[in-house]
C-alpha atoms as a PDB file:
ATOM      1  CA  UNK A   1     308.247 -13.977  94.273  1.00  0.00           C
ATOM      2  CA  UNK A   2     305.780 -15.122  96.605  1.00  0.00           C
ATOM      3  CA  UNK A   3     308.079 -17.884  97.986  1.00  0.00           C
ATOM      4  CA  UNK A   4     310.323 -15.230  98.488  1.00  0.00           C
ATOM      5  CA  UNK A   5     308.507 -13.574 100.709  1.00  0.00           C
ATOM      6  CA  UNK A   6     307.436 -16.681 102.630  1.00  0.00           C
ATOM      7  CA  UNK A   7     310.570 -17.531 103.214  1.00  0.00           C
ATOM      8  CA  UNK A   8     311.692 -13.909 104.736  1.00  0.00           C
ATOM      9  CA  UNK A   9     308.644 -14.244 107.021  1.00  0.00           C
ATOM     10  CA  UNK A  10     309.568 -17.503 108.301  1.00  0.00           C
ATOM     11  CA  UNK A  11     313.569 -16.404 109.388  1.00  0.00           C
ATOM     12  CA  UNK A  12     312.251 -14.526 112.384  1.00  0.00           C
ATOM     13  CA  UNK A  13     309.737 -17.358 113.296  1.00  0.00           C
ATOM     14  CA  UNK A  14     312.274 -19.622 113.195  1.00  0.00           C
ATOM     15  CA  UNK A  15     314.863 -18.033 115.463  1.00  0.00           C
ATOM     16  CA  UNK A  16     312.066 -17.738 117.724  1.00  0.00           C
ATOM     17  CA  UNK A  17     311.617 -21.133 118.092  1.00  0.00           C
ATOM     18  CA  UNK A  18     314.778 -22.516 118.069  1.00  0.00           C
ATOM     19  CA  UNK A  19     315.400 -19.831 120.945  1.00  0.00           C
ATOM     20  CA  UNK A  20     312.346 -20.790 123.063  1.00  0.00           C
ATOM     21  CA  UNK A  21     313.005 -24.163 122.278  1.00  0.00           C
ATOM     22  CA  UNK A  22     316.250 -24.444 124.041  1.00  0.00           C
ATOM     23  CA  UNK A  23     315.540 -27.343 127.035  1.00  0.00           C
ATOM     24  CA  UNK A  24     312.403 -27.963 126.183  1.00  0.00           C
ATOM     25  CA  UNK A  25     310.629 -25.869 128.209  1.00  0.00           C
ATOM     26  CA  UNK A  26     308.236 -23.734 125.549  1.00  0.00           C
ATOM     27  CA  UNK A  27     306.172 -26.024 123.155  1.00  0.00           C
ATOM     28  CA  UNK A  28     307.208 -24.624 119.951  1.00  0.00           C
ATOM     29  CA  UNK A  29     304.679 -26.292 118.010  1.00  0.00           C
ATOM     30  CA  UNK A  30     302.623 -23.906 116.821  1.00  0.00           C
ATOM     31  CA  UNK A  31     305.965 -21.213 115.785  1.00  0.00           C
ATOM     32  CA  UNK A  32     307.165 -24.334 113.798  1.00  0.00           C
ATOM     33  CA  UNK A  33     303.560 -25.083 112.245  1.00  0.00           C
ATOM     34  CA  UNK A  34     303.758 -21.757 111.221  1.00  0.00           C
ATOM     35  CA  UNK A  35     307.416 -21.685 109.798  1.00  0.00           C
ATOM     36  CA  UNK A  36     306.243 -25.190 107.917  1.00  0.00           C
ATOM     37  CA  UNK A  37     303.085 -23.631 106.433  1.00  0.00           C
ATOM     38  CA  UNK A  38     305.502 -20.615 104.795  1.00  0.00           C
ATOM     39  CA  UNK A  39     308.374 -22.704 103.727  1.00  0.00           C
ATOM     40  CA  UNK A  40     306.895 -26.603 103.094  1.00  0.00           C
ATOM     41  CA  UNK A  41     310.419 -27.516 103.560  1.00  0.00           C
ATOM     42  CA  UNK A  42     311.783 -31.179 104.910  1.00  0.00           C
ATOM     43  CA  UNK A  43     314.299 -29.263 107.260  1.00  0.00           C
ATOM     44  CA  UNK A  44     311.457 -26.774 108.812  1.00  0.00           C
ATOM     45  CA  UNK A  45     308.917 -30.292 108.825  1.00  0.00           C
ATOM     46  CA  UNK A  46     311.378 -32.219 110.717  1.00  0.00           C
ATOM     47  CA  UNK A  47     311.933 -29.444 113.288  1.00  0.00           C
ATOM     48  CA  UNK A  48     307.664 -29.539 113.461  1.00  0.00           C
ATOM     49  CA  UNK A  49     307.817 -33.350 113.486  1.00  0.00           C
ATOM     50  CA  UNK A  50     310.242 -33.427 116.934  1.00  0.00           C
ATOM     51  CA  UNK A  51     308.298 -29.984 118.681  1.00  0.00           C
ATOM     52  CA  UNK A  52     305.399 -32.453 118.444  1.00  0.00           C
ATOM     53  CA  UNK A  53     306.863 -35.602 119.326  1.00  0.00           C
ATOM     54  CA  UNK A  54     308.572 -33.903 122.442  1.00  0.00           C
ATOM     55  CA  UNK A  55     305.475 -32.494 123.803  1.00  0.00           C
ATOM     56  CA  UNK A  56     302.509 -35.308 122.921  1.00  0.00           C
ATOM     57  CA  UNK A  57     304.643 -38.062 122.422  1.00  0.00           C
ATOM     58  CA  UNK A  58     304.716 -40.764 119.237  1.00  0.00           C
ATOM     59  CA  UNK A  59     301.188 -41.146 118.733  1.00  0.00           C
ATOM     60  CA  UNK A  60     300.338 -37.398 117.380  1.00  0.00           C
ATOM     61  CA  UNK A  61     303.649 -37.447 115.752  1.00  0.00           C
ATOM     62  CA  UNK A  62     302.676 -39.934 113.600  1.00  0.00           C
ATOM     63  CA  UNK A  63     299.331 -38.470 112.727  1.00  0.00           C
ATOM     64  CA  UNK A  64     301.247 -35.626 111.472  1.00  0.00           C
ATOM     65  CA  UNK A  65     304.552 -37.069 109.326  1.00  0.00           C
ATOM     66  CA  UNK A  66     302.458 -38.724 106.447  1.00  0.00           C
ATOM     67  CA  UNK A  67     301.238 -35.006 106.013  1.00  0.00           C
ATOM     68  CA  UNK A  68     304.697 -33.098 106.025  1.00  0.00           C
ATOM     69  CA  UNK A  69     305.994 -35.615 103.993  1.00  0.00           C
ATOM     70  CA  UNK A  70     303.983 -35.315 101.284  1.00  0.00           C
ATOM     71  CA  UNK A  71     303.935 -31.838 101.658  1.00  0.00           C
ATOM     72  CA  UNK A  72     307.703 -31.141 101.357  1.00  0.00           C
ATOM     73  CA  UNK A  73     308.377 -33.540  99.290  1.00  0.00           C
ATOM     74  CA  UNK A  74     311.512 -34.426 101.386  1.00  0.00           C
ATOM     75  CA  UNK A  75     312.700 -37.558 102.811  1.00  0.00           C
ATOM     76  CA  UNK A  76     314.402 -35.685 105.728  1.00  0.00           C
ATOM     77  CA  UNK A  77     310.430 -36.065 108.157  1.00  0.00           C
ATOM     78  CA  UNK A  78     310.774 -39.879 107.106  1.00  0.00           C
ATOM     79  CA  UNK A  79     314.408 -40.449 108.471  1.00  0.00           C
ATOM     80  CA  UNK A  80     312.754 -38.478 112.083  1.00  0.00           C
ATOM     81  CA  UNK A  81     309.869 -40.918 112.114  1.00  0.00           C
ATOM     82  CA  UNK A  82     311.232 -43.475 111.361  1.00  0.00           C
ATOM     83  CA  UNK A  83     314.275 -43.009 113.424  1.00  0.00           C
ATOM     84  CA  UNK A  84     311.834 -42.726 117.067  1.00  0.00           C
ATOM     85  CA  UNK A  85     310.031 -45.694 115.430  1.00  0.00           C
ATOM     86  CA  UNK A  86     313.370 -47.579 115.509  1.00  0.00           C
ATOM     87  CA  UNK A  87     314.108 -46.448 118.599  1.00  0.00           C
ATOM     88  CA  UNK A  88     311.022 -47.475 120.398  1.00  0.00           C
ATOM     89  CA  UNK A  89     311.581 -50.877 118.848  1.00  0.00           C
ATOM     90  CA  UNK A  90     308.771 -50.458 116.341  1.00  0.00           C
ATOM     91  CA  UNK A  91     311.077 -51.746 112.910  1.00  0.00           C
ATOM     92  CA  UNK A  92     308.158 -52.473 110.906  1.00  0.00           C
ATOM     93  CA  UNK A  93     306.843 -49.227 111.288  1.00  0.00           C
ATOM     94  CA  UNK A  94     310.073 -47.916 110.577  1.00  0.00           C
ATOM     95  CA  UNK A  95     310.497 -49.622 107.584  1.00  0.00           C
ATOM     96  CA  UNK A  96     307.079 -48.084 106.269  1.00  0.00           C
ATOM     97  CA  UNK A  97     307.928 -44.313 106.607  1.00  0.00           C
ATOM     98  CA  UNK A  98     311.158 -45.179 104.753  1.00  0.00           C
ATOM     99  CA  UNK A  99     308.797 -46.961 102.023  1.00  0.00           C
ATOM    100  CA  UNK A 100     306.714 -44.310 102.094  1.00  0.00           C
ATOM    101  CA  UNK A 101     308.854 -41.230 101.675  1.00  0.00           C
ATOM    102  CA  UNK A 102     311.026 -43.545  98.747  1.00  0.00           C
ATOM    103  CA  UNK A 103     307.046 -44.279  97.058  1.00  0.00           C
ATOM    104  CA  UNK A 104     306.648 -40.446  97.320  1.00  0.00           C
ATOM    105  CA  UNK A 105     309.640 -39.721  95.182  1.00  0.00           C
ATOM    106  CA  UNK A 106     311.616 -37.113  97.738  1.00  0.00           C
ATOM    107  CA  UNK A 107     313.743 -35.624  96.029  1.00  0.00           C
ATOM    108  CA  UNK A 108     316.550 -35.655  98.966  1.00  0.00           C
ATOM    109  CA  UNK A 109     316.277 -39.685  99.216  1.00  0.00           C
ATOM    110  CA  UNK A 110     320.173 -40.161 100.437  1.00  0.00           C
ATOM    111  CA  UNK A 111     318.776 -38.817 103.606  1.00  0.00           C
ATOM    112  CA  UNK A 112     317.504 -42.143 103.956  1.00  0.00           C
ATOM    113  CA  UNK A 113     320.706 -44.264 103.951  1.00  0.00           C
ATOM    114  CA  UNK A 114     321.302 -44.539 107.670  1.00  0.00           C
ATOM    115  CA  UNK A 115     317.882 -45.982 108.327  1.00  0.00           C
ATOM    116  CA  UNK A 116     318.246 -48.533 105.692  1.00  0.00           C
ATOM    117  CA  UNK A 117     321.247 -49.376 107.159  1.00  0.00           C
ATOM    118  CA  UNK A 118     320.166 -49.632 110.057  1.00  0.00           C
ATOM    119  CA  UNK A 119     317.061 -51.660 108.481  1.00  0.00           C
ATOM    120  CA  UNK A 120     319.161 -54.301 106.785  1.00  0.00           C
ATOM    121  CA  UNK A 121     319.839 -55.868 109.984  1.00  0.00           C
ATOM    122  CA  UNK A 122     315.653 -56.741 109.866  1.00  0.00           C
ATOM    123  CA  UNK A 123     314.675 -57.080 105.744  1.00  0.00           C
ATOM    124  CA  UNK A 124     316.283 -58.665 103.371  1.00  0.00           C
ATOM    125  CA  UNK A 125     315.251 -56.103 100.698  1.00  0.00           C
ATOM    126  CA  UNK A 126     317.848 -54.087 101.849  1.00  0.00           C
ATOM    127  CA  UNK A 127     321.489 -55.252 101.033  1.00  0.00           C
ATOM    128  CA  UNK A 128     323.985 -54.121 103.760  1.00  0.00           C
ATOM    129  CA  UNK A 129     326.658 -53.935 101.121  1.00  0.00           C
ATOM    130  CA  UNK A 130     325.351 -51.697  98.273  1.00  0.00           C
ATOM    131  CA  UNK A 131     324.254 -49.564 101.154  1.00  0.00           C
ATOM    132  CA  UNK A 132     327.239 -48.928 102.778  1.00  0.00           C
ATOM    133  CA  UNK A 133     329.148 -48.443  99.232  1.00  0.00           C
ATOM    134  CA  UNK A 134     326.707 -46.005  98.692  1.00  0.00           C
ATOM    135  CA  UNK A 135     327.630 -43.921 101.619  1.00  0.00           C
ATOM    136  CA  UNK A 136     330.789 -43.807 101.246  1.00  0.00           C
ATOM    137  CA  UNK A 137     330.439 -42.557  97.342  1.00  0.00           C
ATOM    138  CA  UNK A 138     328.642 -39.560  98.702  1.00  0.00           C
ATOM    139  CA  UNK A 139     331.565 -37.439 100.276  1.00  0.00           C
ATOM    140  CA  UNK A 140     329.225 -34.708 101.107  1.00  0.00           C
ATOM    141  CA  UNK A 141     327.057 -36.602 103.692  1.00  0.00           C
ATOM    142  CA  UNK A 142     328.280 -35.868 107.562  1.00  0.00           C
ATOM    143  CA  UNK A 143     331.236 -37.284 108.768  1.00  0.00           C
ATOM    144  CA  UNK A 144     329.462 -39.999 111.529  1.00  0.00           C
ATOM    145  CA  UNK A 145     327.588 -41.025 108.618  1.00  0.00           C
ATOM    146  CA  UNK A 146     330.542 -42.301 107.150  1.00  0.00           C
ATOM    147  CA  UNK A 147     332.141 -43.364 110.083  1.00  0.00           C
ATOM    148  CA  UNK A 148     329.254 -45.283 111.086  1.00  0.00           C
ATOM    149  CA  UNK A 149     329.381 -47.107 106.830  1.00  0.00           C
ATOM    150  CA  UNK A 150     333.311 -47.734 107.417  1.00  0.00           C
ATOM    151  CA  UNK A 151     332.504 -49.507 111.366  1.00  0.00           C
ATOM    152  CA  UNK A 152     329.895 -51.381 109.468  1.00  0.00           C
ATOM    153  CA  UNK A 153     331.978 -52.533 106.390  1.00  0.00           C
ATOM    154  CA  UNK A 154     334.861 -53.612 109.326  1.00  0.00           C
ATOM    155  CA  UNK A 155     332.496 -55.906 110.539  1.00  0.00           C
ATOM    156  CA  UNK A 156     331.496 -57.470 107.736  1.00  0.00           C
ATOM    157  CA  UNK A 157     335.096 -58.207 106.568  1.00  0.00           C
ATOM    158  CA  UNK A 158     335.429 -59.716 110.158  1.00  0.00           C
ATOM    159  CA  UNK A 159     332.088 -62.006 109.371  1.00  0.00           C
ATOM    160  CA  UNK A 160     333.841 -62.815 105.871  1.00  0.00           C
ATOM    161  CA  UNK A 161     337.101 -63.563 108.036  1.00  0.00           C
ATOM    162  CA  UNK A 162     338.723 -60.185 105.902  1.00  0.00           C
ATOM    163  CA  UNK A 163     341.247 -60.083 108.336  1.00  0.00           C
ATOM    164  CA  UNK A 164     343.556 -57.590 106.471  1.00  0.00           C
ATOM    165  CA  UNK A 165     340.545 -56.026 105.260  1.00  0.00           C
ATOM    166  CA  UNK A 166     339.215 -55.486 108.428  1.00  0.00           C
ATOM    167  CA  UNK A 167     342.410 -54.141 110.369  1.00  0.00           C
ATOM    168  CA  UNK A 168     343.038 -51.680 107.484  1.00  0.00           C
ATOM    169  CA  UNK A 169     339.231 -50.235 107.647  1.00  0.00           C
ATOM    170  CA  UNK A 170     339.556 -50.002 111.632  1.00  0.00           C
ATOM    171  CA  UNK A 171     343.248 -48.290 111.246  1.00  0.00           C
ATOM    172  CA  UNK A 172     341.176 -45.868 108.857  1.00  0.00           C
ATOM    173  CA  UNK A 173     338.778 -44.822 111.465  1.00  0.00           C
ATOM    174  CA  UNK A 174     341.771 -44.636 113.911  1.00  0.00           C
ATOM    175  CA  UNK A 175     343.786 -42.298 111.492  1.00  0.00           C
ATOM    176  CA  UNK A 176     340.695 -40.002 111.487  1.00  0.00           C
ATOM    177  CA  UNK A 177     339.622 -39.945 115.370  1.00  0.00           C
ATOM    178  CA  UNK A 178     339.643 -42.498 118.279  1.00  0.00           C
ATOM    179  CA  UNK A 179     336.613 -45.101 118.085  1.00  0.00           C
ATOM    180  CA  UNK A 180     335.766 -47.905 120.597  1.00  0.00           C
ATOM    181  CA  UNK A 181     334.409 -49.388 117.750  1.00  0.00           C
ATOM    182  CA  UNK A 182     337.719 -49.632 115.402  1.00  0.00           C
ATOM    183  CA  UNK A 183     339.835 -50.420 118.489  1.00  0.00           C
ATOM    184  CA  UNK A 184     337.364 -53.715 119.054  1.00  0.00           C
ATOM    185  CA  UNK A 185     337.960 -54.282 115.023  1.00  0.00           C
ATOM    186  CA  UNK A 186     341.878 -54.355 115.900  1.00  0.00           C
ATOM    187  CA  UNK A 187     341.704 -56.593 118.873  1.00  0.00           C
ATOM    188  CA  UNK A 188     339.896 -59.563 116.872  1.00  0.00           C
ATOM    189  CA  UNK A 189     342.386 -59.401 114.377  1.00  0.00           C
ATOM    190  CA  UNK A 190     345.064 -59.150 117.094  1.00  0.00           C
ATOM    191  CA  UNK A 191     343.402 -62.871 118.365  1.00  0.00           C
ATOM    192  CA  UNK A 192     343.408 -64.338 114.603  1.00  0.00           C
ATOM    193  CA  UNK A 193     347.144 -63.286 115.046  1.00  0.00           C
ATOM    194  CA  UNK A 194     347.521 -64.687 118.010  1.00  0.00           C
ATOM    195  CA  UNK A 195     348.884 -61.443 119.415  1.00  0.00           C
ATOM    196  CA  UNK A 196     346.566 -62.000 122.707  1.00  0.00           C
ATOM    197  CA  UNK A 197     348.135 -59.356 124.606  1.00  0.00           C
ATOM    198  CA  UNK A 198     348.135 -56.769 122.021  1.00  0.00           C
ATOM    199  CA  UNK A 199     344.006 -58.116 121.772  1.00  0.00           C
ATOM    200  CA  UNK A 200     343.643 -57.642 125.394  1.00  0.00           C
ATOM    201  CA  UNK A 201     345.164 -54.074 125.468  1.00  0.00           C
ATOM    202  CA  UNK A 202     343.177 -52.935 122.675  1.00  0.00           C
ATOM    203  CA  UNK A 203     339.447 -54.511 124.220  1.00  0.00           C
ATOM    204  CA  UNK A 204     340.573 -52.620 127.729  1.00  0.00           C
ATOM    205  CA  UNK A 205     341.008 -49.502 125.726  1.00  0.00           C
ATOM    206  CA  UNK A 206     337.610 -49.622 123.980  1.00  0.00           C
ATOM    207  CA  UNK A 207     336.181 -50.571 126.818  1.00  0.00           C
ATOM    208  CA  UNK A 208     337.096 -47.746 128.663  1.00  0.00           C
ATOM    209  CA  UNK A 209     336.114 -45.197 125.733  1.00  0.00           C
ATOM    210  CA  UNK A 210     332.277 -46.615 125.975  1.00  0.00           C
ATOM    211  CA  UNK A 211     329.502 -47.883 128.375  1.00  0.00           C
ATOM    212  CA  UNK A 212     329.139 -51.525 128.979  1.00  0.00           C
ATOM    213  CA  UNK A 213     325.706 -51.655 127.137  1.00  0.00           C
ATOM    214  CA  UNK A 214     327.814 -50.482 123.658  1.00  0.00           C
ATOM    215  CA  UNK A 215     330.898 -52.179 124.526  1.00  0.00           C
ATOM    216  CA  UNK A 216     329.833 -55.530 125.068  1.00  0.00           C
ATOM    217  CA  UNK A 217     327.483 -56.186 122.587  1.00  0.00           C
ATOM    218  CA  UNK A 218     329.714 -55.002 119.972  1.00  0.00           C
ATOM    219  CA  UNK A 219     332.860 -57.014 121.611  1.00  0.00           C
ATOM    220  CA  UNK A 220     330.781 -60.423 121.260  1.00  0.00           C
ATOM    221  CA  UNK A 221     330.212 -59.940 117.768  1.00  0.00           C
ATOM    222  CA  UNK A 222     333.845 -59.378 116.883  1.00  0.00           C
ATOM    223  CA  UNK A 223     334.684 -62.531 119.180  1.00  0.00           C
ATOM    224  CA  UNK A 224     332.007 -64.592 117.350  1.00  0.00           C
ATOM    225  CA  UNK A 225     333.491 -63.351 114.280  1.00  0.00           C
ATOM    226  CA  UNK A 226     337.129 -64.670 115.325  1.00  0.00           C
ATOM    227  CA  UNK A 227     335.558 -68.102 116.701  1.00  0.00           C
ATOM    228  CA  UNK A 228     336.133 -67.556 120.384  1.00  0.00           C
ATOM    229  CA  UNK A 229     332.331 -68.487 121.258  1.00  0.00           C
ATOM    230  CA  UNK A 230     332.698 -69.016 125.275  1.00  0.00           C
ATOM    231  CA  UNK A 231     334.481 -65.453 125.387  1.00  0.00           C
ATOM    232  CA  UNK A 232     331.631 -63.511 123.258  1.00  0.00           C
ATOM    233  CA  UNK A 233     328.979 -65.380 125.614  1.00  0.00           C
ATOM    234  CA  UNK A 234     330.521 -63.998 128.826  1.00  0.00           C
ATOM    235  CA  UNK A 235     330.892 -60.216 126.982  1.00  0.00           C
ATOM    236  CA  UNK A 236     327.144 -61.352 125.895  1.00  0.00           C
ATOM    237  CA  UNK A 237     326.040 -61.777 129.466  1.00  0.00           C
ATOM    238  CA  UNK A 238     327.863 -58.657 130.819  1.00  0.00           C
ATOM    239  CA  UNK A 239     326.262 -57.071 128.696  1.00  0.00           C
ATOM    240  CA  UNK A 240     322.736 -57.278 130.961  1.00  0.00           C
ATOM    241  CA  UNK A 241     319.657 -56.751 129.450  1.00  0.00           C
ATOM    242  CA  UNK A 242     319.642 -56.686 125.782  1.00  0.00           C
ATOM    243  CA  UNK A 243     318.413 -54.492 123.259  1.00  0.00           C
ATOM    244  CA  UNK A 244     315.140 -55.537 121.995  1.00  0.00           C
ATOM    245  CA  UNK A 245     316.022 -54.774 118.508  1.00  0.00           C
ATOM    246  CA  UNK A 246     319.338 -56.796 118.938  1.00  0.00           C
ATOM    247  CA  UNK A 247     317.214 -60.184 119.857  1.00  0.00           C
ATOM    248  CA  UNK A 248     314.996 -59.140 116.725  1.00  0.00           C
ATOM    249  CA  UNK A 249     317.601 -58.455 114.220  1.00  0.00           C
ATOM    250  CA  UNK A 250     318.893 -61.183 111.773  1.00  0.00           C
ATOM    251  CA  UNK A 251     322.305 -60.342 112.553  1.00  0.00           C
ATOM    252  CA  UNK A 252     325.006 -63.040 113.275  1.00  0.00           C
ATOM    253  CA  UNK A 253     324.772 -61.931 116.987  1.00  0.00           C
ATOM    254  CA  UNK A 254     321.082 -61.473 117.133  1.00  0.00           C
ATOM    255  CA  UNK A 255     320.782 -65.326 116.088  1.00  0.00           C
ATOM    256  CA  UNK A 256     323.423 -66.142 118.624  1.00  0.00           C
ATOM    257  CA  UNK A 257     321.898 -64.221 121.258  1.00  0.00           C
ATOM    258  CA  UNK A 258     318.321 -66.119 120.564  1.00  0.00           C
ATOM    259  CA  UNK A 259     320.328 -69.550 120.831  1.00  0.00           C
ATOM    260  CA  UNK A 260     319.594 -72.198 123.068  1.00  0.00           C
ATOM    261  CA  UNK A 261     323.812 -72.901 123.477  1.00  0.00           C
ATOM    262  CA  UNK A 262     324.071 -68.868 125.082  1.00  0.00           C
ATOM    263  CA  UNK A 263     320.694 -69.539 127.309  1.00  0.00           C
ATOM    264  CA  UNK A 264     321.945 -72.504 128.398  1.00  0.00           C
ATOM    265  CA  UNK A 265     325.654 -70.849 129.390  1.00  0.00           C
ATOM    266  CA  UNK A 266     323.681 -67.325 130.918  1.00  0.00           C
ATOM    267  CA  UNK A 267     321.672 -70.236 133.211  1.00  0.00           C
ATOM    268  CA  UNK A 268     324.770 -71.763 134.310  1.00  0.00           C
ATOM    269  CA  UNK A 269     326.449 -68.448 135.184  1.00  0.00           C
ATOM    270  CA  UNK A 270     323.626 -68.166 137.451  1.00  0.00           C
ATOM    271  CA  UNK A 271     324.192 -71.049 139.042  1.00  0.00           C
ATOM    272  CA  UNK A 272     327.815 -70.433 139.743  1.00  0.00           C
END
């Protein structure tokens, strides 16, 4: 009963601060504090996790996560945490909320797939494959999430030279919504088929759904995939500065972008 009437109590502190939250402009920290403290749930302790993070930035966000997510129990504070973690480049520290919430047994862990997935690319305690297989057994998760499995499973098939496999995942996507990502999928098997102007068409047209910085990353890895090395070094090189966490990963293209062979080709562009 008393839960009950915790929870009542929080409804109008909650619409409060989502309200003054919109833009930024109010720090809602202490309305979601006090919506946390009534309800000690992972949804109400992420929106407590980002007031904080927006207003004193990653360090006090920190101090606070271990706290709400023992508190709630839930793995949903983890996936926030860790998420700016991985987005500031910190992986290790990503990988130790995940660790942590999964150690705490939260009883909403498949919030954590995405991160792992994400985190495979770094560990090799996570398997790419069992992760993606999961997501796409649980039809209840949000639809990017499982686009984002299926885009990942197409590449793989590409790195396992799946052709078929691959082409049939990306036509998948396609069926569903247009996807730069699906449409690069299509043009590398296009090349294995030799279809080069069908390959060129399709790159253009992803290109043109995406910024350069997501475009030519991903376009390199599909042409390293195919075997057309000197074409994924000059997508590599458009590409400008690269992601930090792409020259960390363990990733086919993170090795290739650490190489000596694509230094030495980015120098000579220079030169030219």
């Amino acid at each position: 009963m008393m839960n009950f009437i915790k929870r009542l109590l929080a409804i109008p502190v909650r619409l409060l601060a989502r309200l003054l939250g919109t833009g930024n402009y109010f720090n809602t920290t202490a309305l979601w504090s006090a919506v946390f403290n009534l309800t000690a749930s992972g949804e109400d302790g992420t929106s407590l996790l980002y007031a904080i993070y927006i207003r004193n930035g990653l360090d006090k966000t920190r101090l606070a996560a271990r706290n709400i997510i023992t508190i709630s129990q839930s793995a949903r504070p983890a996936v926030i945490i860790a998420s700016l973690e991985f987005r500031e480049g910190n992986i290790s520290e990503a990988n130790q909320w995940v660790k942590l919430a999964t150690d705490s047994n939260a009883k909403d862990i498949e919030q954590l797939l995405v991160i792992k997935l994400y985190l495979t690319e770094f560990f090799s305690e996570y398997d790419k494959k069992i992760i993606i297989e999961e997501i796409l057994s649980k039809n209840y998760l949000p639809m990017e999430v499982t686009r984002l499995a299926l885009i990942e499973k197409a590449f793989l098939a590409l790195e396992e030279k799946d052709w078929p496999g691959a082409g049939k995942i990306a036509d998948r996507i396609l069926s569903v919504e247009e996807h730069f990502a699906a449409r690069i999928v299509k043009a590398a098997v296009a090349m294995v088929n030799k279809n080069l102007t069908a390959a060129e068409q399709l790159l253009k047209k992803a290109q043109h759904k995406t910024a350069a910085a997501q475009f030519y990353p991903l376009a390199s890895h599909a042409l390293l995939c195919v075997g057309n090395t000197e074409m994924a070094m000059e997508y590599l090189c458009r590409a400008g500065k690269l992601d930090s966490r792409l020259i960390q990963s363990n990733t086919t293209l993170g090795k290739f972008a650490r190489s000596q062979e694509f230094a030495d080709y980015c120098r000579r562009r220079q030169q030219q």
